[in-house]
Protein backbone atom coordinates (compact mmCIF):
# COMPACT_ATOMS: atom_id res chain seq x y z
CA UNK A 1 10.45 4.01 -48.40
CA UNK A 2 9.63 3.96 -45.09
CA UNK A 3 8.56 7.13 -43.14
CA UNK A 4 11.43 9.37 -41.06
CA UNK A 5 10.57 11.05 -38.40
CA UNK A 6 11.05 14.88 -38.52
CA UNK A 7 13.79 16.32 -35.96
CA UNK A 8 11.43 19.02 -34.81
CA UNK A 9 9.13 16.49 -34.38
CA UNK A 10 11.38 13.85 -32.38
CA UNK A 11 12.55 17.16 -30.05
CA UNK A 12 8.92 18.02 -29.32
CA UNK A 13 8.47 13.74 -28.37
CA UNK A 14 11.38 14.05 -26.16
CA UNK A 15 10.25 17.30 -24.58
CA UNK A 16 6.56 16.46 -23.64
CA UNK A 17 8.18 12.89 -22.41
CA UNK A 18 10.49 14.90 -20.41
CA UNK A 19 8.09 16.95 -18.60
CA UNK A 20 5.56 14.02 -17.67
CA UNK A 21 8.13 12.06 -16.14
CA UNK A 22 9.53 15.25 -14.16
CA UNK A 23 5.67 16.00 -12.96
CA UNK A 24 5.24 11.94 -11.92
CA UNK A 25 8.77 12.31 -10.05
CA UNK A 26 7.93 15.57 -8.54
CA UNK A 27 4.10 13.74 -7.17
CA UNK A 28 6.67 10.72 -6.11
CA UNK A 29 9.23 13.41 -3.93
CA UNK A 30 5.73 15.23 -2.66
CA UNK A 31 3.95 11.66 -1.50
CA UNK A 32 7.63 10.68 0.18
CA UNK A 33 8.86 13.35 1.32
CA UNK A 34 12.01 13.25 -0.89
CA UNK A 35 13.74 16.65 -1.87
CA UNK A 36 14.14 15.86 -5.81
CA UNK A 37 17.37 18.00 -5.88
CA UNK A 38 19.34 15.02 -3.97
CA UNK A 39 17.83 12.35 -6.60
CA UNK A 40 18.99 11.79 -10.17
CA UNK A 41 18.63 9.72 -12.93
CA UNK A 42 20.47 7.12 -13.77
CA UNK A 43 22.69 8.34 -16.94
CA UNK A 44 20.87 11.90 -17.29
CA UNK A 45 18.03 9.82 -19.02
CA UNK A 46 15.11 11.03 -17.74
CA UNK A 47 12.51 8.24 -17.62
CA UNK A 48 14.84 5.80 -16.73
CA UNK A 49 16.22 4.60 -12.96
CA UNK A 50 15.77 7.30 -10.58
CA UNK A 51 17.85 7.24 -8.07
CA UNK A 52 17.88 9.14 -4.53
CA UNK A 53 20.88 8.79 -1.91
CA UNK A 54 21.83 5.05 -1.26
CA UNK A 55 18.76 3.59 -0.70
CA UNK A 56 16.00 4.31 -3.40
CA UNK A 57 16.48 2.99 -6.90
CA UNK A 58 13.01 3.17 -8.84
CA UNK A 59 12.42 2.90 -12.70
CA UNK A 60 9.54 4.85 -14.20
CA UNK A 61 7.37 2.39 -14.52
CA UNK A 62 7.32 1.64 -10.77
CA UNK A 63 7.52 5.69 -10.13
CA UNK A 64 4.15 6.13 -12.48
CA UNK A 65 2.63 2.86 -10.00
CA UNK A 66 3.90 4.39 -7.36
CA UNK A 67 1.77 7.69 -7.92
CA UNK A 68 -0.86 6.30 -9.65
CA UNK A 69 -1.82 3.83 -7.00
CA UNK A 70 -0.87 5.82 -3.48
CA UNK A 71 2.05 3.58 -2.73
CA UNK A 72 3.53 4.38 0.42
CA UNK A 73 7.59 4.47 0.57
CA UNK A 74 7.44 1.61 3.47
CA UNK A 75 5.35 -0.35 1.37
CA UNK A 76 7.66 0.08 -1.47
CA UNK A 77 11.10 -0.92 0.77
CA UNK A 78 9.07 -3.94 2.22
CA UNK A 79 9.04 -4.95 -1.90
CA UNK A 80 12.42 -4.06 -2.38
CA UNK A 81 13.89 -6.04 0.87
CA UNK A 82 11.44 -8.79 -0.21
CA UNK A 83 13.21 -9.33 -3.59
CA UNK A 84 16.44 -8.89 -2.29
CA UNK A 85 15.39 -11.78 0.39
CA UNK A 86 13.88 -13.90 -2.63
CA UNK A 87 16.93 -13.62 -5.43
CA UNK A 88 19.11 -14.76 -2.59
CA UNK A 89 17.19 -17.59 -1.74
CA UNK A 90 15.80 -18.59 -5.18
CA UNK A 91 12.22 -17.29 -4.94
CA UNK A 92 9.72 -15.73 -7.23
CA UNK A 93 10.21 -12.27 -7.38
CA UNK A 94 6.89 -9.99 -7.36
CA UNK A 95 6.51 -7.03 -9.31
CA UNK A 96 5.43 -4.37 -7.34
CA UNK A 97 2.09 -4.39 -8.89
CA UNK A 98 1.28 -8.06 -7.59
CA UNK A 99 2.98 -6.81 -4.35
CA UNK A 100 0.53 -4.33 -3.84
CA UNK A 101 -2.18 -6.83 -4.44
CA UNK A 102 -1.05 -9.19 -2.08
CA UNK A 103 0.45 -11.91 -4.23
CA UNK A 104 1.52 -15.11 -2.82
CA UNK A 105 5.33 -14.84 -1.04
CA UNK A 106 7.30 -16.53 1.91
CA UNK A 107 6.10 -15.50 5.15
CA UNK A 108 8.38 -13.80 7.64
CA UNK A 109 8.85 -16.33 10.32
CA UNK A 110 9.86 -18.58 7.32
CA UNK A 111 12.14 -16.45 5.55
CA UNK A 112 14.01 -15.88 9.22
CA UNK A 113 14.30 -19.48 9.52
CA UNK A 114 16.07 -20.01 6.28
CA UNK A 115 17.94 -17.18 6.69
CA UNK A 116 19.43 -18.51 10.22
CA UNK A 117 20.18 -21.86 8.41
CA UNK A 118 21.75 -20.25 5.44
CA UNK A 119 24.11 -18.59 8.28
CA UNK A 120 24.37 -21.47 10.37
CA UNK A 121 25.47 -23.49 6.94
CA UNK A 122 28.39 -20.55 6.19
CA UNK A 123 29.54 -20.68 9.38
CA UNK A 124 29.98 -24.57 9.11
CA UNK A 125 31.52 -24.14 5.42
CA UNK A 126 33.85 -21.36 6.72
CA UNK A 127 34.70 -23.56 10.02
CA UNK A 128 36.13 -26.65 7.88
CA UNK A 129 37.74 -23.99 5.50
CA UNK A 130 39.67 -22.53 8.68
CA UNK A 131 40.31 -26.26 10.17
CA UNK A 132 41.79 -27.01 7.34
CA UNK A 133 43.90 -24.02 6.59
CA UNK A 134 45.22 -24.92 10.14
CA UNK A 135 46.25 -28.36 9.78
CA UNK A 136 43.13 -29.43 12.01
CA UNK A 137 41.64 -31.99 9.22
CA UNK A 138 43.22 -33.00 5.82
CA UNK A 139 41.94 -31.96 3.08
CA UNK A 140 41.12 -34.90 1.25
């Protein structure tokens, strides 16, 4: 039979998890000067996605990096716009670890330049779409 787990035991688990991922979240608030009473996590599940206002969304693992390795909060958003940039575009996305150690990524004065002809593509698309609604062009 295999072994169970005693409930006093699983509480204690649960508590002692609890508390180190309240202490790294309380170092995170102290490094970024975030007041932890207007953050949450995601569910009540502490260890999971912390989240604080509309802008920070960071899982445990990254929190425990985050503390661990000095990570500034602008260093972290430059990661998090970077991703954003790269899953709309169809890039490798970094983990913040690689991040941090400068992994290969799109440089800036590239990523503008696709961005301006992903807009200047939209606009095109949406121009025909509006021609056409309008009786301009035929739409076959």
């Amino acid at each position: 039979m295999a072994y169970k787990v005693m409930d006093a035991i699983k509480r204690r688990i649960k508590e002692n998890w609890e508390v180190a991922c309240n202490s790294y979240l309380l170092e995170l608030c102290n490094m970024w000067d975030l007041d932890p009473a207007n953050g949450w996590f995601v569910g009540d599940e502490v260890g999971d996605v912390w989240c604080y206002g509309d802008n920070i969304f960071i899982g445990f693992d990254d929190m425990r990096y985050v503390v661990e390795n000095d990570v500034s909060y602008e260093t972290y958003q430059d990661w998090q716009e970077y991703c954003v940039w790269a899953t709309e575009f169809n890039q490798d996305t970094p983990n913040l670890n690689a991040w941090c150690k400068g992994c290969p990524r799109v440089d800036e004065e590239t990523q503008k330049k696709l961005s301006a002809m992903k807009s200047d593509l939209i606009k095109a698309c949406l121009d025909e779409k509006e021609k056409i609604k309008n009786g301009k062009e035929k739409p076959y």
